[in-house]
C-alpha atoms as a PDB file:
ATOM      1  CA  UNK A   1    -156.003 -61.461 -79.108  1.00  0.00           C
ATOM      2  CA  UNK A   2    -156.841 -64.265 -76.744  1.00  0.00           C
ATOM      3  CA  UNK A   3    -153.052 -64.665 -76.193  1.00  0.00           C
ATOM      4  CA  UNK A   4    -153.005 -61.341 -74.220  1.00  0.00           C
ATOM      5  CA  UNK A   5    -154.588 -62.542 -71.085  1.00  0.00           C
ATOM      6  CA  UNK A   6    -151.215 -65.063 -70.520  1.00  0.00           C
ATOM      7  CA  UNK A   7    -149.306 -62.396 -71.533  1.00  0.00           C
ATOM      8  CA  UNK A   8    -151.094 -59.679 -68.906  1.00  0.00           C
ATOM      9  CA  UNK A   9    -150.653 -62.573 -65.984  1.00  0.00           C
ATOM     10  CA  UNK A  10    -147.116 -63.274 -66.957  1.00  0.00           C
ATOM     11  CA  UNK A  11    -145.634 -59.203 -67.124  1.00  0.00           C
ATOM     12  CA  UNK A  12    -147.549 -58.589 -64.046  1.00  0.00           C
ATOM     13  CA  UNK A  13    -146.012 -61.457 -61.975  1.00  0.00           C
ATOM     14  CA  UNK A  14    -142.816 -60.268 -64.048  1.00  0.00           C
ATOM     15  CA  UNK A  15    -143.326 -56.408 -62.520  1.00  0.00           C
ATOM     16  CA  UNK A  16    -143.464 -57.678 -59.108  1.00  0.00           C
ATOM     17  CA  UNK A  17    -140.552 -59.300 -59.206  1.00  0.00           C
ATOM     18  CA  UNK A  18    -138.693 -56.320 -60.284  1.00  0.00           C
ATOM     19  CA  UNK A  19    -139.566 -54.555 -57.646  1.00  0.00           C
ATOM     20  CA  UNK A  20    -137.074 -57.533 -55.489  1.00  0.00           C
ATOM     21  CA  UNK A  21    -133.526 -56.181 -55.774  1.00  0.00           C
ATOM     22  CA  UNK A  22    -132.732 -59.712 -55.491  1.00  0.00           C
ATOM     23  CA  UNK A  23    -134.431 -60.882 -58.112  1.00  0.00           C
ATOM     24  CA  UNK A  24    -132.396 -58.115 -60.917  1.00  0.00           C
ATOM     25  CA  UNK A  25    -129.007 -59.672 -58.909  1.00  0.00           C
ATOM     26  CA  UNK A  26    -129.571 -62.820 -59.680  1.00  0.00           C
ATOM     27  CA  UNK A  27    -130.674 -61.681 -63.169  1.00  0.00           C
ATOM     28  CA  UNK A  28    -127.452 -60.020 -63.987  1.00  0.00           C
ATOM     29  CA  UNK A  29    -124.610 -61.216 -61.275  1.00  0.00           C
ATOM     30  CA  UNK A  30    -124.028 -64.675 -63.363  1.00  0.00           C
ATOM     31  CA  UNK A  31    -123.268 -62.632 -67.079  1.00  0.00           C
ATOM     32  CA  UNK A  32    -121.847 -59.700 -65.454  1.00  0.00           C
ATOM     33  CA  UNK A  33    -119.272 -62.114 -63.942  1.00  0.00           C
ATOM     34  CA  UNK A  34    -118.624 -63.697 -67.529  1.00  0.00           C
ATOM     35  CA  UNK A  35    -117.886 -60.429 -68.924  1.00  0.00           C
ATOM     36  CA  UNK A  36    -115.695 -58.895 -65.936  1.00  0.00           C
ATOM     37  CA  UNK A  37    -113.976 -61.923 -65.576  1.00  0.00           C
ATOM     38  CA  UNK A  38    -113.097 -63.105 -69.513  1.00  0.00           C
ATOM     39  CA  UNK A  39    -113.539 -59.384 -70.959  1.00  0.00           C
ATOM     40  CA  UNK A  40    -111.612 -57.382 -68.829  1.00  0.00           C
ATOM     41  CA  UNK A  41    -109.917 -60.240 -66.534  1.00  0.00           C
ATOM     42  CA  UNK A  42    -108.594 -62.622 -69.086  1.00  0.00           C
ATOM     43  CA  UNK A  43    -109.266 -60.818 -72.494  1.00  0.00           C
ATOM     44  CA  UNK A  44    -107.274 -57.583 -71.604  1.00  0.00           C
ATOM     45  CA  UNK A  45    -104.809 -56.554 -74.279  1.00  0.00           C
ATOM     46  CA  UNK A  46    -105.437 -60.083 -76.248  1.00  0.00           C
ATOM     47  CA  UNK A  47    -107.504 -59.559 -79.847  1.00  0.00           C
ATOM     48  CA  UNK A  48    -109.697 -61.441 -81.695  1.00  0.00           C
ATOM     49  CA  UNK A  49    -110.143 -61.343 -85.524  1.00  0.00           C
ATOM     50  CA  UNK A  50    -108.565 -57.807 -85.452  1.00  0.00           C
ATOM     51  CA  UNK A  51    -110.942 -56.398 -82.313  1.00  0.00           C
ATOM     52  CA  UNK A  52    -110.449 -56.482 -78.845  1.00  0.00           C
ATOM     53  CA  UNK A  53    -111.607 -59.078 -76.850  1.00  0.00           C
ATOM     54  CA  UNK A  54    -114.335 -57.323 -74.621  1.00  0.00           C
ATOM     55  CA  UNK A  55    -115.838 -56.298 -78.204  1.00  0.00           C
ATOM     56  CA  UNK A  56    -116.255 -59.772 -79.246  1.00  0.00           C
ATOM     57  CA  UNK A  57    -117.312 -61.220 -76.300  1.00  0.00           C
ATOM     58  CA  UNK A  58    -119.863 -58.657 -75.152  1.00  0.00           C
ATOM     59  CA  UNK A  59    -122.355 -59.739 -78.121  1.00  0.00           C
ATOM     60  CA  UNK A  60    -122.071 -63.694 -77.358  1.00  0.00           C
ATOM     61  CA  UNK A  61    -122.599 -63.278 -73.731  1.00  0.00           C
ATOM     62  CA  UNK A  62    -125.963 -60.924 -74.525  1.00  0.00           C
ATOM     63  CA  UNK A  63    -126.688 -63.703 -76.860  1.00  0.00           C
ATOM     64  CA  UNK A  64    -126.025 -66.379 -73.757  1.00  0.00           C
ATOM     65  CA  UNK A  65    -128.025 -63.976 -71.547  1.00  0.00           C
ATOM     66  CA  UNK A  66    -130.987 -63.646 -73.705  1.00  0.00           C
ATOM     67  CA  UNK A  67    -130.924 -67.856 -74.025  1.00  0.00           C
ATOM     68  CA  UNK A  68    -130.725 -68.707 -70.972  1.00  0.00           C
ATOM     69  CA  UNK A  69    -133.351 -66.087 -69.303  1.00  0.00           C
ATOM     70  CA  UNK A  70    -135.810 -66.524 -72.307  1.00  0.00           C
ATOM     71  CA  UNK A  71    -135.323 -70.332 -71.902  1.00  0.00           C
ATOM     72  CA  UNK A  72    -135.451 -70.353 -67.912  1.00  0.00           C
ATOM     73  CA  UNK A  73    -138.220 -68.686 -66.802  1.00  0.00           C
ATOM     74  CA  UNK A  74    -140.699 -70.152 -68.916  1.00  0.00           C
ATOM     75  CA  UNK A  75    -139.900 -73.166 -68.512  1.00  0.00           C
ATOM     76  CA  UNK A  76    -139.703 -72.856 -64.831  1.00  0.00           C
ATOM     77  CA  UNK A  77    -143.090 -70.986 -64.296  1.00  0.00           C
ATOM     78  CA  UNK A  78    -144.722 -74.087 -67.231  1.00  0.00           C
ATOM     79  CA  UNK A  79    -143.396 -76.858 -65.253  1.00  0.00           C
ATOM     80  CA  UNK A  80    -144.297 -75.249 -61.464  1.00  0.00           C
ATOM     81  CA  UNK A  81    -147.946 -74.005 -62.252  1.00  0.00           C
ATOM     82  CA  UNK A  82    -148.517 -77.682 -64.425  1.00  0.00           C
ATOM     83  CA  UNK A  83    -147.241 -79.793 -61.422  1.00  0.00           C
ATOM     84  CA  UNK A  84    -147.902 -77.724 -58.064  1.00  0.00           C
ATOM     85  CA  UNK A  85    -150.167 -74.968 -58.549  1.00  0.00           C
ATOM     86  CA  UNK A  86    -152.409 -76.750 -61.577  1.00  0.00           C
ATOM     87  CA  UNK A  87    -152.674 -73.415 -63.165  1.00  0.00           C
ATOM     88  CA  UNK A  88    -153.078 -75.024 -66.754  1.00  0.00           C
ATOM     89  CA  UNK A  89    -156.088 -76.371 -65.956  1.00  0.00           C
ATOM     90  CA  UNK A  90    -157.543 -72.425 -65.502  1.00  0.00           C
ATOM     91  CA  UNK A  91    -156.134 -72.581 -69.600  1.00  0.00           C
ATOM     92  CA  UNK A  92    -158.140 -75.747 -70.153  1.00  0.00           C
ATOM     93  CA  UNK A  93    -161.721 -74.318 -69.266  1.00  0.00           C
ATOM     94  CA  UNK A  94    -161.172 -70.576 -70.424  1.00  0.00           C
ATOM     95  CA  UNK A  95    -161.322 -70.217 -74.067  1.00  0.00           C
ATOM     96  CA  UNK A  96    -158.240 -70.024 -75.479  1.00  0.00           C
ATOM     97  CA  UNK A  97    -156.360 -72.424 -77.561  1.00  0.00           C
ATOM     98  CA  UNK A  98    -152.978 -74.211 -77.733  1.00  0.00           C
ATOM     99  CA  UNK A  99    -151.506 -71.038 -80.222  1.00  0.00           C
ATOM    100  CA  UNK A 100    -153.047 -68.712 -77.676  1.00  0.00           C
ATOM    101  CA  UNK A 101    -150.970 -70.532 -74.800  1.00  0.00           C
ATOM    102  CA  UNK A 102    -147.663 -70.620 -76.929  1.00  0.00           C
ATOM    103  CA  UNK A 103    -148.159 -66.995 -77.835  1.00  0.00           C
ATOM    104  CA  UNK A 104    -148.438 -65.550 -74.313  1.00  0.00           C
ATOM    105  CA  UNK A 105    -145.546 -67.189 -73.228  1.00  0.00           C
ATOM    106  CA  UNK A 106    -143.115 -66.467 -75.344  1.00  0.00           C
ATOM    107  CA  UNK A 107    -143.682 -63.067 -75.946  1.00  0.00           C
ATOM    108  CA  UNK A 108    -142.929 -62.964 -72.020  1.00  0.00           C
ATOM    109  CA  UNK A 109    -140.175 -64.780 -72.393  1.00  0.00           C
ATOM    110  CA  UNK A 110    -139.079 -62.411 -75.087  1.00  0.00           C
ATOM    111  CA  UNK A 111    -139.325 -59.728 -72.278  1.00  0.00           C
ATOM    112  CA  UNK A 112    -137.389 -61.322 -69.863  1.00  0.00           C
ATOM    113  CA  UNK A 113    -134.603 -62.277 -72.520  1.00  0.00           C
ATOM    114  CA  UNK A 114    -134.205 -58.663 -73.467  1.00  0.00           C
ATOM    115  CA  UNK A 115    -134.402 -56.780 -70.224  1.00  0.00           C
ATOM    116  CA  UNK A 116    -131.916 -59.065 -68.757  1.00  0.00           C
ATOM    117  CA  UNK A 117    -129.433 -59.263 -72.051  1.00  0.00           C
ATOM    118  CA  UNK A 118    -129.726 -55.295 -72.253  1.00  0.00           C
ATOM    119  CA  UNK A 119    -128.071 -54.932 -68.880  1.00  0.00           C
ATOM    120  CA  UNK A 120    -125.332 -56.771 -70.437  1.00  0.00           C
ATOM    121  CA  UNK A 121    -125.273 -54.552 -73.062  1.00  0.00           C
ATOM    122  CA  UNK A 122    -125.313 -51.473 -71.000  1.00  0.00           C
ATOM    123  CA  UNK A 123    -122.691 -52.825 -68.934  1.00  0.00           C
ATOM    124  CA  UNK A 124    -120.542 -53.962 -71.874  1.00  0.00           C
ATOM    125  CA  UNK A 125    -121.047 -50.104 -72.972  1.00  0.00           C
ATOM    126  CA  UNK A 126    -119.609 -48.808 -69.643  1.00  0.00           C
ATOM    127  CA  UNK A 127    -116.568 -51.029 -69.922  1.00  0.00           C
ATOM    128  CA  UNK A 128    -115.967 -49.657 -73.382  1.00  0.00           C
ATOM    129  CA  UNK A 129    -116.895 -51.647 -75.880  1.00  0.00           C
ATOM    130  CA  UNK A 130    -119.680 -49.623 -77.369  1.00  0.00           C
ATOM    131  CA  UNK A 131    -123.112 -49.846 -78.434  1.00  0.00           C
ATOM    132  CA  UNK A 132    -124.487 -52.169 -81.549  1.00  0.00           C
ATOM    133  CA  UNK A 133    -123.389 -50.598 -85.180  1.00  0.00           C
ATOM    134  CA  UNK A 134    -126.183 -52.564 -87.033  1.00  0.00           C
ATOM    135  CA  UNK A 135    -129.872 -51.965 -86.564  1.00  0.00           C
ATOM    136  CA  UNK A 136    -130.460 -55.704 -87.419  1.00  0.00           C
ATOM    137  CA  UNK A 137    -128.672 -56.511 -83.461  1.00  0.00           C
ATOM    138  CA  UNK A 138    -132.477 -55.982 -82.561  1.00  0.00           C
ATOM    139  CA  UNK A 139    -134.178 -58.289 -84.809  1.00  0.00           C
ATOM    140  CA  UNK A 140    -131.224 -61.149 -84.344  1.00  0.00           C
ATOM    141  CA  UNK A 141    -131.388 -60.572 -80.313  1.00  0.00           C
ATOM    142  CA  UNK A 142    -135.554 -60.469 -80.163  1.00  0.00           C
ATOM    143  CA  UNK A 143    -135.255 -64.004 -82.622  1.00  0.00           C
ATOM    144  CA  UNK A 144    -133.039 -65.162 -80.013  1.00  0.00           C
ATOM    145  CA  UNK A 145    -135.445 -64.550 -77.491  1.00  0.00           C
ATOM    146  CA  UNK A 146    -138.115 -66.181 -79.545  1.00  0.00           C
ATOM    147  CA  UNK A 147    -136.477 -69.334 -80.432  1.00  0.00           C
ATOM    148  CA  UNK A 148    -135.693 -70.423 -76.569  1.00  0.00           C
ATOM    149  CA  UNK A 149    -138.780 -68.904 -75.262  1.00  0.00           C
ATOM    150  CA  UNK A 150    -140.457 -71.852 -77.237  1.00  0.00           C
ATOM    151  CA  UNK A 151    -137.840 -74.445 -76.096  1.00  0.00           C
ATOM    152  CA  UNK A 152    -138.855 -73.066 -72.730  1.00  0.00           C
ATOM    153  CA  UNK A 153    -142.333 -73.858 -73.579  1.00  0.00           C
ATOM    154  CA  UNK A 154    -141.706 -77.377 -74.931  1.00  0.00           C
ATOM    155  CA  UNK A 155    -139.278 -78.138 -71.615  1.00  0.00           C
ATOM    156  CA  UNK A 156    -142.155 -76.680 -69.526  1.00  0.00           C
ATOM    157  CA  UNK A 157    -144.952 -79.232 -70.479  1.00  0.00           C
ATOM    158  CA  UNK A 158    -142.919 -82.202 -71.354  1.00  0.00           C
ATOM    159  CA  UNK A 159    -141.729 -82.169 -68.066  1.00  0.00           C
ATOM    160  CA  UNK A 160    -142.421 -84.810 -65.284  1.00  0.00           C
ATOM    161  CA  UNK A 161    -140.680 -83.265 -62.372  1.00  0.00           C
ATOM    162  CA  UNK A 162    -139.091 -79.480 -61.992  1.00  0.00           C
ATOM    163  CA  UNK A 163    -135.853 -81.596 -61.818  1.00  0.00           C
ATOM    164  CA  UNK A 164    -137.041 -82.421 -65.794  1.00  0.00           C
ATOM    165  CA  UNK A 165    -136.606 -78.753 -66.873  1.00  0.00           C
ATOM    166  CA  UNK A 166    -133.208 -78.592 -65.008  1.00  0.00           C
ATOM    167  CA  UNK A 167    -131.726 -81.689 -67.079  1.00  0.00           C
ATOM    168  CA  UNK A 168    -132.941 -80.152 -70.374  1.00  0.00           C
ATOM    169  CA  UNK A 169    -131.078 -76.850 -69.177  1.00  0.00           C
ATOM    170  CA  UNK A 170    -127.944 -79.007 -68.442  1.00  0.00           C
ATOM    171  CA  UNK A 171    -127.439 -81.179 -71.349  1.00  0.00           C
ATOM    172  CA  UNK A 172    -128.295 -78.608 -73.752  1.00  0.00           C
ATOM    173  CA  UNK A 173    -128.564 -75.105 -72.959  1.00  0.00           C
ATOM    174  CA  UNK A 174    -125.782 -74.946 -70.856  1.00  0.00           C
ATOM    175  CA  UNK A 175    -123.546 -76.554 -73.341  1.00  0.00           C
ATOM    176  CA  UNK A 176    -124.627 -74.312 -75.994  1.00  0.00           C
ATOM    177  CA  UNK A 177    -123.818 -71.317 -73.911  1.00  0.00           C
ATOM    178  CA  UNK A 178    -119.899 -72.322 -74.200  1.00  0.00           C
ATOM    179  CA  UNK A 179    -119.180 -73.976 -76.842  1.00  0.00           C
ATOM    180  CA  UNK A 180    -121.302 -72.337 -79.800  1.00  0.00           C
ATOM    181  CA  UNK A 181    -118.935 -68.995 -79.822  1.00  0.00           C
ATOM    182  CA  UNK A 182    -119.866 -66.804 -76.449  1.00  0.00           C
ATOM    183  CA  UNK A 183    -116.118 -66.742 -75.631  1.00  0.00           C
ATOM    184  CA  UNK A 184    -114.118 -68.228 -78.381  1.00  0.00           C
ATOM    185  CA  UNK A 185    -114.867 -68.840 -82.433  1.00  0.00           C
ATOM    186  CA  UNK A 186    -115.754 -71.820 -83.051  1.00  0.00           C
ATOM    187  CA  UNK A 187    -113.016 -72.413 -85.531  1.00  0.00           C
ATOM    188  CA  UNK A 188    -110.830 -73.508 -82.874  1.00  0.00           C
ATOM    189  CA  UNK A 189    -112.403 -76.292 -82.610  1.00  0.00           C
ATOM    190  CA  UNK A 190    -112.117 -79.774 -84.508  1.00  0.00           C
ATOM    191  CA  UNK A 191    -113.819 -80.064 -87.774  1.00  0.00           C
ATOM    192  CA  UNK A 192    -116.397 -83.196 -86.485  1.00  0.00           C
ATOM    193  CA  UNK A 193    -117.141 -80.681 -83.481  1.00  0.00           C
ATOM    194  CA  UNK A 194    -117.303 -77.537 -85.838  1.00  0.00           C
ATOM    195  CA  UNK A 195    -119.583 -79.169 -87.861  1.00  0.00           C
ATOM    196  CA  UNK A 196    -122.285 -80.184 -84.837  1.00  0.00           C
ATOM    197  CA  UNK A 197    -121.860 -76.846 -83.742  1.00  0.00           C
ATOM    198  CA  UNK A 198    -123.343 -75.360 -86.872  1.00  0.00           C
ATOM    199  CA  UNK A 199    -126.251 -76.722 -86.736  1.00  0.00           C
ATOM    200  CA  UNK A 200    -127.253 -75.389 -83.012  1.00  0.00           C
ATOM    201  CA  UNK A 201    -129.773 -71.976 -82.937  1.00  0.00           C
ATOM    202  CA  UNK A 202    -127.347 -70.195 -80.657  1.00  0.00           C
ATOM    203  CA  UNK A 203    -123.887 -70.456 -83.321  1.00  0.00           C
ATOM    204  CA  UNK A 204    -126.022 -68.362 -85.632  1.00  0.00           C
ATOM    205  CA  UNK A 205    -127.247 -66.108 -82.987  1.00  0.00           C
ATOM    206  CA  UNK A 206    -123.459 -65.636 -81.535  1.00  0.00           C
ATOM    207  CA  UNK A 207    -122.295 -64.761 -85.789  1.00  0.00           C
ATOM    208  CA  UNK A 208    -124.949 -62.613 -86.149  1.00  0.00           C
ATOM    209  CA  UNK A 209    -125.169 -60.733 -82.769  1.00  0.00           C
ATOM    210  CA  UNK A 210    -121.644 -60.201 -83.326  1.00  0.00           C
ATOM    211  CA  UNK A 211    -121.351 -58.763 -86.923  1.00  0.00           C
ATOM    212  CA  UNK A 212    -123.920 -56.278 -86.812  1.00  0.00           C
ATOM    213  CA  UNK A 213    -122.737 -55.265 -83.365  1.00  0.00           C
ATOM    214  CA  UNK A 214    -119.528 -54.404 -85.019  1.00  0.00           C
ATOM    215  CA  UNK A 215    -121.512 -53.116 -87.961  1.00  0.00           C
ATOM    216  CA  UNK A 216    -120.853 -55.680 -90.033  1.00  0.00           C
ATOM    217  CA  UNK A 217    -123.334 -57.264 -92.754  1.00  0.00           C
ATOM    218  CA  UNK A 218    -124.807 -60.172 -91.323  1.00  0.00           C
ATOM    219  CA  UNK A 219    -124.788 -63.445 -92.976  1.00  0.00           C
ATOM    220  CA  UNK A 220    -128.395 -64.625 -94.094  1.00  0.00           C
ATOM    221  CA  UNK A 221    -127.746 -68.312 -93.877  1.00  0.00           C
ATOM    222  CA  UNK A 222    -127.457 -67.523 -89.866  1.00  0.00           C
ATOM    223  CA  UNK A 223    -131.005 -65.709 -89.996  1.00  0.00           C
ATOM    224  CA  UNK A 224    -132.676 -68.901 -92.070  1.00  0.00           C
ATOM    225  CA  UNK A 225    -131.679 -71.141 -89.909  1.00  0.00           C
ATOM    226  CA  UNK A 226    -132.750 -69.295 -87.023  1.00  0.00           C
ATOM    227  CA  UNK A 227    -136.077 -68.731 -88.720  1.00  0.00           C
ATOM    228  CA  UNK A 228    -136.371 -72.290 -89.685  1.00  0.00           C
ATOM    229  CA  UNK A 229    -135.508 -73.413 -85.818  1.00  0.00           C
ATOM    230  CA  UNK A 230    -138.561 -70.358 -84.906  1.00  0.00           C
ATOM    231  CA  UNK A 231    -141.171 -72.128 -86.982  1.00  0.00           C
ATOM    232  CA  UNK A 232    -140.207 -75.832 -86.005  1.00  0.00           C
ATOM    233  CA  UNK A 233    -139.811 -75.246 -82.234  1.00  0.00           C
ATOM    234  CA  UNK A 234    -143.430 -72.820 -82.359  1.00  0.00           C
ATOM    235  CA  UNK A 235    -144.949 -76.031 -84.427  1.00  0.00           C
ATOM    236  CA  UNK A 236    -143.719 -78.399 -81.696  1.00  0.00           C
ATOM    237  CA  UNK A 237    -144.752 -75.812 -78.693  1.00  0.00           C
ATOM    238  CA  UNK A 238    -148.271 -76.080 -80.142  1.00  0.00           C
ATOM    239  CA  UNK A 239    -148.474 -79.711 -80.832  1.00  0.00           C
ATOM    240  CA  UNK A 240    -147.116 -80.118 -77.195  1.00  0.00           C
ATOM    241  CA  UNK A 241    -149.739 -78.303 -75.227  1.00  0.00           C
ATOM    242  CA  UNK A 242    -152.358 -79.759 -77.277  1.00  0.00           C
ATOM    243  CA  UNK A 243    -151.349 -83.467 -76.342  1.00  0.00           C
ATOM    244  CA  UNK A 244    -150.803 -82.259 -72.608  1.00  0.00           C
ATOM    245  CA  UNK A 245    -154.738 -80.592 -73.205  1.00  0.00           C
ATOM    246  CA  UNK A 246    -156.099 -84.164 -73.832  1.00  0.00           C
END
């Protein structure tokens, strides 16, 4: 349970900030223009696979929502306390080890990814499409949160600079967020492109968010490799804060 301390310190500076009505905005304004603007802006009256628009796209931008936020803010608060405020070197002399560190974190980031994502989802409800069908939404959407929590972690202490964290974000999660299925299947797409695409943690999330949101049976491949992409990136979390502990 030596994990629990990060975790305390994290969801305590995470409650303060919640009390900043600027700080749920920002949280929400970005997504919540995604889904006014392509759900009921562009997507009204067109279908996809044989459901409206706002249906399909309100799982893949939850799924975008609970990347990016899960991804962000650890990797923001990693890289800032490392570089400015040195408060990894409080980690170094407590005792507590590199599991311990990766641990705390991403269970935050877990939090973060689903309180921001489930605004989505409440707002997607509002606008009519509907809650999730499929009990197995939660354990896709919390694997989600998992899986870029410990990118956020890796980003965080390989970092050099904040301006490090940002280019990760740019050539990578950003890209994800459009092209792996938020707005569009991926079918469209060229078969050379297609294939890349399959191989990226957030495809998988996007096909499986959006079955079992319709209440559809979810594809187990997609939950493997999401799995497998859990254990690497929590193997490569670890391995990173120990050689930034030396």
């Amino acid at each position: 349970m030596n994990f629990y301390p990060i975790f305390l310190r994290e969801m305590l500076i995470f409650k303060r900030r919640l009390l900043n009505i600027g700080y749920l905005f920002s949280t929400m304004i970005t997504p919540l223009l995604y889904l006014v603007a392509f759900g009921l802006g562009l997507g009204r009256g067109i279908s996809i696979e044989g459901i409206s628009y706002l249906m399909f796209v309100v799982p893949g931008i939850c799924a975008m929502s609970s990347m990016t936020n899960s991804y962000t803010w650890i990797a923001t608060t990693i890289s800032v306390g490392r570089l400015h405020f040195k408060t990894f070197e409080e980690y170094q002399v407590s005792p507590v080890t590199a599991t311990d560190i990766m641990l705390g974190e991403i269970l935050s980031g877990v939090v973060r990814g689903l309180f921001a994502s489930s605004l989505i989802l409440i707002a997607g409800a509002i606008f009519g499409a509907g809650f999730p069908q499929n009990p197995i939404f939660l354990l896709v959407w919390v694997l989600n949160c998992l899986i870029f929590a410990c990118f956020g972690v890796i980003s965080g202490f390989l970092a050099k600079s904040h301006e490090d964290t940002a280019t990760f974000s740019n050539f990578f999660i950003m890209p994800m967020a459009f092209f792996c299925g938020t707005f569009f299947p991926i079918d469209n797409l060229p078969a050379f492109i297609k294939g890349f695409l399959y191989i990226l943690p957030l495809t998988h999330a996007n096909n499986a968010l959006r079955t079992s949101f319709l209440g559809q049976q979810v594809e187990m491949i997609s939950l493997g490799i999401m799995l497998a992409f859990l254990v690497i990136s929590f193997y490569l979390g670890v391995i990173t804060i120990r050689r930034s502990n030396r």
